[in-house]
N, C-alpha and C. Protein backbone atom coordinates (compact mmCIF):
# COMPACT_ATOMS: atom_id res chain seq x y z
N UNK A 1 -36.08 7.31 -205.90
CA UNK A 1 -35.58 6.61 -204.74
C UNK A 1 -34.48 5.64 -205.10
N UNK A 2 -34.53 5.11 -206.54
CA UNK A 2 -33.60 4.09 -206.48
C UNK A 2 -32.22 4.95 -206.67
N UNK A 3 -32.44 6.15 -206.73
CA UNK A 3 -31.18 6.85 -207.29
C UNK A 3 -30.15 6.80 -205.82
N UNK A 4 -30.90 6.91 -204.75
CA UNK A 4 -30.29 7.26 -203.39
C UNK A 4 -30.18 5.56 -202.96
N UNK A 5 -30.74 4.77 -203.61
CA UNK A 5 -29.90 3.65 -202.77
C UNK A 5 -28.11 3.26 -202.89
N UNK A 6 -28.14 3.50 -204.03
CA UNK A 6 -26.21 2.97 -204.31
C UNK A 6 -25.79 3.81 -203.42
N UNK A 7 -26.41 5.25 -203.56
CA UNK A 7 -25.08 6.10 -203.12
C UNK A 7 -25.51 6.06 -201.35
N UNK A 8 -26.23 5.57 -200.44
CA UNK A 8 -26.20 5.03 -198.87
C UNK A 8 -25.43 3.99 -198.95
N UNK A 9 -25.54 2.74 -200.17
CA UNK A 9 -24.74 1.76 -199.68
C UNK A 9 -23.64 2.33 -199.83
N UNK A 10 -22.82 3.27 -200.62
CA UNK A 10 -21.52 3.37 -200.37
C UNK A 10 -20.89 4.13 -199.58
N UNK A 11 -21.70 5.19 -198.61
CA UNK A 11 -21.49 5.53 -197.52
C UNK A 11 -21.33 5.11 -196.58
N UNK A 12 -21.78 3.76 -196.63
CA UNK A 12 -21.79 2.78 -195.17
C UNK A 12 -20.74 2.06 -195.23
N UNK A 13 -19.95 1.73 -196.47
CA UNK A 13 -18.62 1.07 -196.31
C UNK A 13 -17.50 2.44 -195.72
N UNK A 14 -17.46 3.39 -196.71
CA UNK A 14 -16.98 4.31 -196.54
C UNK A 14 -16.92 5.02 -194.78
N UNK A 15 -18.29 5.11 -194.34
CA UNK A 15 -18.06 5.22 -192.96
C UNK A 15 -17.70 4.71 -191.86
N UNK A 16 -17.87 3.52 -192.42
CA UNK A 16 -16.98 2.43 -191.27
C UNK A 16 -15.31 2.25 -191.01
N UNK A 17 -15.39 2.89 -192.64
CA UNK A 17 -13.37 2.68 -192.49
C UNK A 17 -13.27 4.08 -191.99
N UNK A 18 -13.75 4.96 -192.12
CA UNK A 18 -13.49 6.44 -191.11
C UNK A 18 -13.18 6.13 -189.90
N UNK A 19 -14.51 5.23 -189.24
CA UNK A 19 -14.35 4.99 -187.38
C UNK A 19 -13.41 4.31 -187.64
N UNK A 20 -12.86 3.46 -188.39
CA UNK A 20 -11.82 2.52 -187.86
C UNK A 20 -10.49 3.13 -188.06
N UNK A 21 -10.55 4.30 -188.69
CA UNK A 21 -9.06 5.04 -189.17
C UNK A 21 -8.93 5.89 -187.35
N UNK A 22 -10.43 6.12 -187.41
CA UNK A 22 -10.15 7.23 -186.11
C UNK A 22 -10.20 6.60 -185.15
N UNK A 23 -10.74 5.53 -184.68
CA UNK A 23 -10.40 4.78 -183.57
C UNK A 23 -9.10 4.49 -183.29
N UNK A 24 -8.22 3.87 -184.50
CA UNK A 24 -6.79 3.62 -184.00
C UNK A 24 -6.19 5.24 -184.11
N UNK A 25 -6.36 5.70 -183.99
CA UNK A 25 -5.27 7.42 -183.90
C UNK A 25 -5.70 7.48 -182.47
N UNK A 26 -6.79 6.91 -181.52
CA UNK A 26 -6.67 7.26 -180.19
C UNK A 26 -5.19 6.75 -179.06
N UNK A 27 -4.77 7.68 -178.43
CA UNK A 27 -3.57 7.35 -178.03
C UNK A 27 -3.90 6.11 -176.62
N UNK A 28 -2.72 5.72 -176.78
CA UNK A 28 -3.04 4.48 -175.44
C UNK A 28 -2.90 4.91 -174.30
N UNK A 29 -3.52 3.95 -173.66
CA UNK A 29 -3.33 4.05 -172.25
C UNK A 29 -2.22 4.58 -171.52
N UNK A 30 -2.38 5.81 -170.82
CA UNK A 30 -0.94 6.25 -170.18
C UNK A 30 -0.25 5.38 -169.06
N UNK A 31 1.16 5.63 -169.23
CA UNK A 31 2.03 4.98 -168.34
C UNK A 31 1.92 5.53 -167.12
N UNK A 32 1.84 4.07 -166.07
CA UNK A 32 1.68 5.32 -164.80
C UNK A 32 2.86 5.17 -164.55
N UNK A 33 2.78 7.06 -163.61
CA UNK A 33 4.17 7.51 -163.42
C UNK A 33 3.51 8.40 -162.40
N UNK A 34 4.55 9.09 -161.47
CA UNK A 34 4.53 9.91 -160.16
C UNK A 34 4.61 11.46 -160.68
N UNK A 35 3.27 12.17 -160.11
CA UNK A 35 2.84 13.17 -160.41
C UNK A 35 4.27 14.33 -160.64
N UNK A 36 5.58 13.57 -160.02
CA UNK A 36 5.95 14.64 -159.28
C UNK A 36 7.63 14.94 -160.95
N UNK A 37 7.10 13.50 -161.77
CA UNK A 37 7.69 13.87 -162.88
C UNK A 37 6.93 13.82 -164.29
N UNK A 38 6.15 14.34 -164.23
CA UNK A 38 5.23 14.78 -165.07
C UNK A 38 5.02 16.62 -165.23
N UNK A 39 5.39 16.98 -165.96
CA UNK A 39 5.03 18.60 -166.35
C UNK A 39 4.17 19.39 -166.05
N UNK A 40 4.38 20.60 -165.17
CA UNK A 40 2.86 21.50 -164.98
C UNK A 40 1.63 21.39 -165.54
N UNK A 41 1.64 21.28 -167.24
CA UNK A 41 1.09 21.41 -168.16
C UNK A 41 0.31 19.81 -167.77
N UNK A 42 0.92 18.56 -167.78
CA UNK A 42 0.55 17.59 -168.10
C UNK A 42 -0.42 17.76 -166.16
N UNK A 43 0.13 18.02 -165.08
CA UNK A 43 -0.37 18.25 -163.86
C UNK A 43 -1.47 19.01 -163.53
N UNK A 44 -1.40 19.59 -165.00
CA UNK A 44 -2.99 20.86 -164.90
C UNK A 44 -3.87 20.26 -165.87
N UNK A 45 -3.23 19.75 -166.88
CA UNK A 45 -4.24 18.44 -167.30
C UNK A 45 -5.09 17.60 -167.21
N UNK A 46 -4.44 16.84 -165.97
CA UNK A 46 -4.68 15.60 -164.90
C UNK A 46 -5.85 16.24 -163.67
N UNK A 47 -5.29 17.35 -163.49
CA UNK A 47 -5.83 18.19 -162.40
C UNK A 47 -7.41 18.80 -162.65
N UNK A 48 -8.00 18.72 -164.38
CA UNK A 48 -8.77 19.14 -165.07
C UNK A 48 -9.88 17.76 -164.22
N UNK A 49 -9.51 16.72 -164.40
CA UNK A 49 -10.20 15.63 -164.03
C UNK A 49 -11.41 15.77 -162.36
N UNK A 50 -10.29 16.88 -161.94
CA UNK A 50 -11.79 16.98 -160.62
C UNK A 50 -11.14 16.78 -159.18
N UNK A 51 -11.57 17.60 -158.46
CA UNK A 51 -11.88 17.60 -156.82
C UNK A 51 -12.91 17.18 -156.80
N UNK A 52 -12.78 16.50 -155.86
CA UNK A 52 -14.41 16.05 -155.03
C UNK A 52 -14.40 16.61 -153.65
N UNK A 53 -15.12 17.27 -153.28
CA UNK A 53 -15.43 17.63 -151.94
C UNK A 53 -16.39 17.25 -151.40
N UNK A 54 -16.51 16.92 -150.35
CA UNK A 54 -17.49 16.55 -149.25
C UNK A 54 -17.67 16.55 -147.83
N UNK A 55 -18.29 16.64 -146.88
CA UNK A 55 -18.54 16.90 -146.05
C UNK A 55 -18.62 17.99 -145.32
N UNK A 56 -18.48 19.39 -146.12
CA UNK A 56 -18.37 20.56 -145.87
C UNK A 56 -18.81 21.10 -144.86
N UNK A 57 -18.69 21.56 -143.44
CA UNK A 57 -19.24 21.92 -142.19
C UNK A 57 -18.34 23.26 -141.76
N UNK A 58 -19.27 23.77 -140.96
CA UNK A 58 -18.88 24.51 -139.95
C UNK A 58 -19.44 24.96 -138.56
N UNK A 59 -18.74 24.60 -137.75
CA UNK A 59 -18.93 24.38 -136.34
C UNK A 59 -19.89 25.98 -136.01
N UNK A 60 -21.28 25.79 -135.21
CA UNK A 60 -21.51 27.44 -135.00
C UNK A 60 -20.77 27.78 -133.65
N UNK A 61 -20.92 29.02 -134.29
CA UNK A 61 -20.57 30.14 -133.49
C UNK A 61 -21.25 31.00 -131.97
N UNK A 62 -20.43 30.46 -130.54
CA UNK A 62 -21.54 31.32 -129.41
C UNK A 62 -20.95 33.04 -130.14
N UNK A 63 -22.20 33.82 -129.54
CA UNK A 63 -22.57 34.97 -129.76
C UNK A 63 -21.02 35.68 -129.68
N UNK A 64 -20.71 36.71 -130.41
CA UNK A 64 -19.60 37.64 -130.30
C UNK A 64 -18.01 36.78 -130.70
N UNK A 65 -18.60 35.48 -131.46
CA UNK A 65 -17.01 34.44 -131.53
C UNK A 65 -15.78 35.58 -132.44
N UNK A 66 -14.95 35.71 -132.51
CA UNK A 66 -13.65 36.12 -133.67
C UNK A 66 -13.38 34.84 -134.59
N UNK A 67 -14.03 33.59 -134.31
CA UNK A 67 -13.46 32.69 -134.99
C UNK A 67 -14.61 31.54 -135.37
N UNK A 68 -14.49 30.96 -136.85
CA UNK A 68 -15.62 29.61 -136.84
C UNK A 68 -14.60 28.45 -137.54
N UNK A 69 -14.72 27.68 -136.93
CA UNK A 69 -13.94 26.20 -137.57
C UNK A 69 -14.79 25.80 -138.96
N UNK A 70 -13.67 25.45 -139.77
CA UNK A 70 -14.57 24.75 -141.09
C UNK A 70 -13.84 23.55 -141.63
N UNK A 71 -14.47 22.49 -141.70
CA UNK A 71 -14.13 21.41 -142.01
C UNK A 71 -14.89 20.70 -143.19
N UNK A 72 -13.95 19.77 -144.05
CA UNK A 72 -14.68 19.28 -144.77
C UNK A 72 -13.08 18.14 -145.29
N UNK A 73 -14.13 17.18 -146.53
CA UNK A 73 -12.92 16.41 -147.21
C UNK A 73 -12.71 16.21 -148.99
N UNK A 74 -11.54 16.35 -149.08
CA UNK A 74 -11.03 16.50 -149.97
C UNK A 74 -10.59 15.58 -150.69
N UNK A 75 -10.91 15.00 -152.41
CA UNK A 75 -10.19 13.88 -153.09
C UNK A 75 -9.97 14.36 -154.40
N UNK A 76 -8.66 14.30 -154.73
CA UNK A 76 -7.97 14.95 -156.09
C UNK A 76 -7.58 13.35 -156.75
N UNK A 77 -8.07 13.73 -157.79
CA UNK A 77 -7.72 12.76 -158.90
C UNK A 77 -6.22 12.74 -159.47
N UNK A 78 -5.41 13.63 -159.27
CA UNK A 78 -3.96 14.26 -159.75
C UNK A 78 -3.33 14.95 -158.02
N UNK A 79 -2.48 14.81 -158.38
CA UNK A 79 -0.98 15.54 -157.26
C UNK A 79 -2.46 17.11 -157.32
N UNK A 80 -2.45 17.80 -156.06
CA UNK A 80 -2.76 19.35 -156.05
C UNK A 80 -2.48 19.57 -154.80
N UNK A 81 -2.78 20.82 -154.85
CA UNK A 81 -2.71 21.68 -153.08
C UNK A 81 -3.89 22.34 -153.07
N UNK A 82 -4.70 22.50 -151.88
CA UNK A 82 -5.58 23.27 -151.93
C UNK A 82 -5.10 24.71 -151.04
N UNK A 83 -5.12 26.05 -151.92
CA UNK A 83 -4.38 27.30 -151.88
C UNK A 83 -4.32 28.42 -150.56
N UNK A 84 -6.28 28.41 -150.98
CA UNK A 84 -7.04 29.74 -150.08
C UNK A 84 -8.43 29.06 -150.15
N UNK A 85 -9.59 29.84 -149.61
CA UNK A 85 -10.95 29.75 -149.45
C UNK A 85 -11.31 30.89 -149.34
N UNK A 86 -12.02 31.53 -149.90
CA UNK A 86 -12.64 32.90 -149.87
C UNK A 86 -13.82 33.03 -149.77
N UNK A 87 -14.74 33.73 -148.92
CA UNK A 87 -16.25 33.68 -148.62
C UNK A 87 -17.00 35.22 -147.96
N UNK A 88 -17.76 35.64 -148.71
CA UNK A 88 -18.10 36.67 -148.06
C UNK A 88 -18.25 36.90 -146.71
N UNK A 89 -18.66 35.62 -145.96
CA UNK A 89 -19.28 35.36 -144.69
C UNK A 89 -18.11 35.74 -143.94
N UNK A 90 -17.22 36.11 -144.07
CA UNK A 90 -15.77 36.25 -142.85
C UNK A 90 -14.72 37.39 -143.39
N UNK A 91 -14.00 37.88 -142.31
CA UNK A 91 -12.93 38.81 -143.33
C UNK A 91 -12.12 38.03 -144.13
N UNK A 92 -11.75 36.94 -143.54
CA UNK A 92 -10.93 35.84 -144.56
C UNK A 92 -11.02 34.50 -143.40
N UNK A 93 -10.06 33.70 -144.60
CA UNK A 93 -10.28 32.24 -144.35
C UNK A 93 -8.64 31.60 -143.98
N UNK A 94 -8.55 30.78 -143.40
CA UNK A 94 -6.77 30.40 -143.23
C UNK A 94 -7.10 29.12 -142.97
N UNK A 95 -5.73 28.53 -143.94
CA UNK A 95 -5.83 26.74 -143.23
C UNK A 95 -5.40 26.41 -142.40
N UNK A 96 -5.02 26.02 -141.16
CA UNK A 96 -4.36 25.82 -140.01
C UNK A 96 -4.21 24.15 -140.10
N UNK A 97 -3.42 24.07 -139.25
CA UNK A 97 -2.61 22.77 -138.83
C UNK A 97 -2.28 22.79 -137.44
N UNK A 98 -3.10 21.68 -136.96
CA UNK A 98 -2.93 21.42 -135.30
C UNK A 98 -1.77 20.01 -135.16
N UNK A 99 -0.74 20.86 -134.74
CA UNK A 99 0.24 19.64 -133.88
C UNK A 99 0.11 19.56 -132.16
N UNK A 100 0.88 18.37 -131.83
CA UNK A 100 1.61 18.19 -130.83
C UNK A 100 2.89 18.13 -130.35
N UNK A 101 2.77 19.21 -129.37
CA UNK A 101 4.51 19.60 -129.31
C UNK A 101 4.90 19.95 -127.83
N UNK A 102 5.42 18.96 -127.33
CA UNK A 102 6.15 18.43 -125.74
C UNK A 102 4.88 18.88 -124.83
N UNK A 103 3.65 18.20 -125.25
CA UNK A 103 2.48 17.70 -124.25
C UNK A 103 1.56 18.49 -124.86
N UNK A 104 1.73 19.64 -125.41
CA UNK A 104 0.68 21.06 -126.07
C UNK A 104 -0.04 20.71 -127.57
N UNK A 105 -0.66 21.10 -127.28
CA UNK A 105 -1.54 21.74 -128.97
C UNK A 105 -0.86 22.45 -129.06
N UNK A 106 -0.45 22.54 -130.34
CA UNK A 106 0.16 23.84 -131.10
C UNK A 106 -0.87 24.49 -132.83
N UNK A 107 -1.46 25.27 -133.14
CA UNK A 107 -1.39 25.74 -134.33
C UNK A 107 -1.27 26.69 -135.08
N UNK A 108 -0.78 26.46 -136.08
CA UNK A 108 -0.23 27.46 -136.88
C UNK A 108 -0.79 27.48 -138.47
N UNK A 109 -0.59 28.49 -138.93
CA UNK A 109 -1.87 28.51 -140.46
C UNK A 109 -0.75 27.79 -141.61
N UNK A 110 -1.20 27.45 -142.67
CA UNK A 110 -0.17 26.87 -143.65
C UNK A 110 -0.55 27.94 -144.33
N UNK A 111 0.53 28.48 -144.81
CA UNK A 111 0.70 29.66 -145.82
C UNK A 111 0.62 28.82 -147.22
N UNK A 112 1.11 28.17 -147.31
CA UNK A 112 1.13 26.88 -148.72
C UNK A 112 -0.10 26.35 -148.88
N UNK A 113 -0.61 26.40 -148.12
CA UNK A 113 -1.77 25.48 -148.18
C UNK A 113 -1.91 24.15 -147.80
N UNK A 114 -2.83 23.19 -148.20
CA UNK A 114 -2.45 21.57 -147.68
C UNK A 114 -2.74 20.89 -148.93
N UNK A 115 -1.53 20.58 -148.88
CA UNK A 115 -1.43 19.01 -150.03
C UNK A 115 -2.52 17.97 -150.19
N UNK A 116 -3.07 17.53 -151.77
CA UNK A 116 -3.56 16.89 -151.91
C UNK A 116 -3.07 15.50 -153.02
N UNK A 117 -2.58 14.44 -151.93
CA UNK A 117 -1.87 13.41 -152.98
C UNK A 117 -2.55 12.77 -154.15
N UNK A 118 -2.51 12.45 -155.49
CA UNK A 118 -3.57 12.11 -156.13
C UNK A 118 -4.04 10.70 -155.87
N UNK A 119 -5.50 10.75 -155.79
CA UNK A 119 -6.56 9.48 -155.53
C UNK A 119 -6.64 9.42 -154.07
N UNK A 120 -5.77 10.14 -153.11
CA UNK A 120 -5.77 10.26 -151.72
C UNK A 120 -6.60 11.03 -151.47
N UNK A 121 -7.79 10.70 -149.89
CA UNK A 121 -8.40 11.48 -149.02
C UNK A 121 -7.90 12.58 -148.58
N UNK A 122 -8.11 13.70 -148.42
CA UNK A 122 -7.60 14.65 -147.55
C UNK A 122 -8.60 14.83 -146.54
N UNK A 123 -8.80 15.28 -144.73
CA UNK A 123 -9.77 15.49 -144.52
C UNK A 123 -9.34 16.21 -143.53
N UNK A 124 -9.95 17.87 -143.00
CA UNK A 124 -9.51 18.81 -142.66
C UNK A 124 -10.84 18.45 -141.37
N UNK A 125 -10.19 18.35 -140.09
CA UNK A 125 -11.37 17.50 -139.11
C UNK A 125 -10.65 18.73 -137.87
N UNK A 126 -11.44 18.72 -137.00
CA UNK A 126 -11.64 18.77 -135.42
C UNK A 126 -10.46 18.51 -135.25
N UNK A 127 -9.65 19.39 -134.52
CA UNK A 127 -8.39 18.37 -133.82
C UNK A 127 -6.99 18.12 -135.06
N UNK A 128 -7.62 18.34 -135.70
CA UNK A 128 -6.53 18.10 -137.01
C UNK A 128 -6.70 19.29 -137.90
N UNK A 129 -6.01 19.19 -139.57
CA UNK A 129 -5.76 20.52 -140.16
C UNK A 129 -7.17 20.61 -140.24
N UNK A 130 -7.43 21.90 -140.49
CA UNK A 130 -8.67 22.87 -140.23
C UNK A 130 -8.73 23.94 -141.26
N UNK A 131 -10.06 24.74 -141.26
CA UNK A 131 -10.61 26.06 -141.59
C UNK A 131 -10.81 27.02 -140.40
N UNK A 132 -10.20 28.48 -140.73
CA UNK A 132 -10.25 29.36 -139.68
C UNK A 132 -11.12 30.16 -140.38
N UNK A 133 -12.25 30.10 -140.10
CA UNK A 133 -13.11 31.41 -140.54
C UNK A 133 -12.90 32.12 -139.82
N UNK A 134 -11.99 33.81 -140.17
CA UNK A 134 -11.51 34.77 -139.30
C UNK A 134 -12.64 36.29 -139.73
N UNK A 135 -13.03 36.59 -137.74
CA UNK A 135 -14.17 37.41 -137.80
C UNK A 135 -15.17 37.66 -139.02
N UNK A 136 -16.14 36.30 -138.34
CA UNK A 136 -17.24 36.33 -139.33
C UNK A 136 -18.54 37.18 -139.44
N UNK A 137 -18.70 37.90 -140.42
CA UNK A 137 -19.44 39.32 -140.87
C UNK A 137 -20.92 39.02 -139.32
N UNK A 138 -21.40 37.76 -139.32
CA UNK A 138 -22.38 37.88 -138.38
C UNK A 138 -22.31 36.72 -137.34
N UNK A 139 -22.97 36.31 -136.63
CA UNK A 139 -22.77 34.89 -136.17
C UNK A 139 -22.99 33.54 -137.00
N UNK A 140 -22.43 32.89 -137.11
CA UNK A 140 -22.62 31.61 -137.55
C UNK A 140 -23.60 30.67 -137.47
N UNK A 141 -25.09 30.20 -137.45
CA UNK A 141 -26.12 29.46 -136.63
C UNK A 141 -26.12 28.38 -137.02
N UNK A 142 -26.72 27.28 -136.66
CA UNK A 142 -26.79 25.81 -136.75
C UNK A 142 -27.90 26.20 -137.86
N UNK A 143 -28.03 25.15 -139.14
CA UNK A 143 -29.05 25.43 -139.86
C UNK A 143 -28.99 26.26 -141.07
N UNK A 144 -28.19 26.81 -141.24
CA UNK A 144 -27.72 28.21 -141.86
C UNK A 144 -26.41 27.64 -143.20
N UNK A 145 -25.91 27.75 -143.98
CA UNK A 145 -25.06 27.69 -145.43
C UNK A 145 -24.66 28.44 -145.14
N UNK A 146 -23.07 28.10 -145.43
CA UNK A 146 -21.87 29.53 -146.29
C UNK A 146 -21.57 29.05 -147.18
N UNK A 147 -21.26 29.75 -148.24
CA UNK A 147 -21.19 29.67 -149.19
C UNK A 147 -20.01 30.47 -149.03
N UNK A 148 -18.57 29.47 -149.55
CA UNK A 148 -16.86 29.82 -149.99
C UNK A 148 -16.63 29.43 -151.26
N UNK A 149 -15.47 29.80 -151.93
CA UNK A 149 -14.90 29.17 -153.05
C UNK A 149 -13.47 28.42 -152.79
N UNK A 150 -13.50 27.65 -152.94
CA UNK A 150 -12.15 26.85 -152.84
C UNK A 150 -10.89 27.20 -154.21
N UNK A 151 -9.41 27.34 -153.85
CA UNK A 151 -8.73 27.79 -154.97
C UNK A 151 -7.83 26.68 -154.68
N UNK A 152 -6.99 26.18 -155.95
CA UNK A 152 -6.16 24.94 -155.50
C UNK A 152 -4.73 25.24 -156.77
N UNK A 153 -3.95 24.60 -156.60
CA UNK A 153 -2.82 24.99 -157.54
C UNK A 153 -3.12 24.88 -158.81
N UNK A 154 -3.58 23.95 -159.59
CA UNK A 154 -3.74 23.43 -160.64
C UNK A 154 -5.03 23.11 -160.91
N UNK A 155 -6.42 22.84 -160.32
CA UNK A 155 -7.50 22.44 -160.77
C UNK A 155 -8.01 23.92 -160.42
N UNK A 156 -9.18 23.65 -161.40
CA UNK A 156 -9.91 25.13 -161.19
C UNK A 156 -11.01 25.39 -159.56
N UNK A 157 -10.89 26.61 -159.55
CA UNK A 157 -11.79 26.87 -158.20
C UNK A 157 -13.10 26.68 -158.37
N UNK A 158 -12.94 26.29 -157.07
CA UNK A 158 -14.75 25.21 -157.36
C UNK A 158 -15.59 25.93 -155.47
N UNK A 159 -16.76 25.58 -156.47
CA UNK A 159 -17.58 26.58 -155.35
C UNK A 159 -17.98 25.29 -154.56
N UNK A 160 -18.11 25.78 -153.25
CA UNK A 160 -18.36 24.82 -151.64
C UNK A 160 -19.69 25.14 -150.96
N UNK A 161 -20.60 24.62 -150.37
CA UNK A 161 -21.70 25.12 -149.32
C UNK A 161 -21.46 24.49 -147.95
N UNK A 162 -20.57 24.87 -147.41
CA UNK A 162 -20.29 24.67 -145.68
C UNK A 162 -22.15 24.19 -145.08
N UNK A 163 -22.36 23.00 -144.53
CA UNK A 163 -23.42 23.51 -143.98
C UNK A 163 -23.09 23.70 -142.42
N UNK A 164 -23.72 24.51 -141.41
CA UNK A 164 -23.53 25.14 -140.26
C UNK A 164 -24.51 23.90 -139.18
N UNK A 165 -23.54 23.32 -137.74
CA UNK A 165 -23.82 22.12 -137.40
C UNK A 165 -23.55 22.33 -136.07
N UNK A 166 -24.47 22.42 -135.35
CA UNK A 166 -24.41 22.53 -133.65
C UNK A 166 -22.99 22.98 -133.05
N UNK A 167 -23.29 23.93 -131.73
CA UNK A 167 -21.97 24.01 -131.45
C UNK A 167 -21.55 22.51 -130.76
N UNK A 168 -22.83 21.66 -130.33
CA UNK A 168 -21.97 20.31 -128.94
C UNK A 168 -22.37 19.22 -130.17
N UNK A 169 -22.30 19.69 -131.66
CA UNK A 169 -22.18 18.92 -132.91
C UNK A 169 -20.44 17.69 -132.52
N UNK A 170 -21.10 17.31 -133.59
CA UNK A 170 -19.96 15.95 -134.39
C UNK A 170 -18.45 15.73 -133.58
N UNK A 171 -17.64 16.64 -132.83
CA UNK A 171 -16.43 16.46 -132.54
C UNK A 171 -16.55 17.59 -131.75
N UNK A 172 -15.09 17.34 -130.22
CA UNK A 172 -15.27 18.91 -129.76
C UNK A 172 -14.19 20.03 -130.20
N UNK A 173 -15.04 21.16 -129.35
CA UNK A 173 -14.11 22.24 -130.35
C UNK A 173 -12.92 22.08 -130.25
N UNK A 174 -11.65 22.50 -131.15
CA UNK A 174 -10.39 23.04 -131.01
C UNK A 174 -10.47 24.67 -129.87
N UNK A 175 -9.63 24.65 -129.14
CA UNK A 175 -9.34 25.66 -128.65
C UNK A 175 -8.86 27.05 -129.39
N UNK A 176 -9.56 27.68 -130.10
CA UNK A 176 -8.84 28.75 -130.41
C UNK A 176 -8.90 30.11 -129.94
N UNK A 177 -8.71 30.14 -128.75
CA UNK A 177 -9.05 31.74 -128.09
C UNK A 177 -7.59 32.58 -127.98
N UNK A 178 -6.55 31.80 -128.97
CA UNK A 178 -5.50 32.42 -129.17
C UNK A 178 -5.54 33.34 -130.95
N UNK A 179 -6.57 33.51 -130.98
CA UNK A 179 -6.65 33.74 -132.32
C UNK A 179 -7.29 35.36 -132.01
């Protein structure tokens, strides 16, 4: 035993100047700067850090609908866009954007998708930008999960559980019988 004491004590000097060699090689604190001059690479980086989603809903469906609203909200840690949504539950999914235009509702789908500023809320509501669940495989019921995947420019696709919420639920419907 006495053979192993010198050689612990000199590991313990020895290991301390290791952490202290490797502690200072950690790089500093980054400069903040605007997502929008910073590099793909460094934007898919940043973008690694996380979506948060929440509030995931979708409005049900009366019997025979072509259409289910899906709403939920969105917080990116980095500059992103959120792309597409894909879900077995529907033939497909589209983001839409409800304006006002000389007294009318107007909407139209964003082919781009919708921007997510970094550390900013996004929130895709009733009345505002939206989810078009287009002709969904069955009806939609109060009570009931879908299950989509969310795709975004730069952070990886992250799986969602819509939960399904009265039709005379939370907000009233958008009109979409132009769909």
């Amino acid at each position: 035993m006495s053979a192993r004491r010198p050689f612990s004590l000199a590991i313990g000097p020895i290991a301390a100047g290791l952490i202290l060699a490797l502690a200072g090689c950690q790089p500093a604190a980054p400069v903040a700067s605007s997502a929008t001059s910073q590099t793909p690479a460094a934007n898919a980086a940043d973008a690694s850090a996380g979506i948060v989603v929440s509030e995931a809903w979708i409005r049900e469906t009366p019997p025979n609908a072509a259409v289910a609203g899906g709403y939920l909200t969105l917080r990116s840690s980095a500059a992103d866009r959120l792309l597409s949504v894909d879900t077995p539950a529907a033939a497909s999914v589209e983001i839409h954007e409800m304006s006002h235009e000389g007294g009318m509702m107007r909407m139209r789908e964003l082919a781009d998708g919708v921007e997510l500023p970094a550390g900013a809320e996004v929130t895709l509501k009733p009345g505002g930008n939206h989810l078009m669940f287009i002709d969904p495989v069955e009806p939609v019921r109060a009570g009931q999960s879908i299950e989509a995947k969310l795709r975004f420019a730069n952070a990886p696709e992250q799986a969602v559980t819509f939960e399904v919420r009265p039709l005379a639920g939370d907000a009233p419907a958008a009109d979409h019988t132009g769909h």
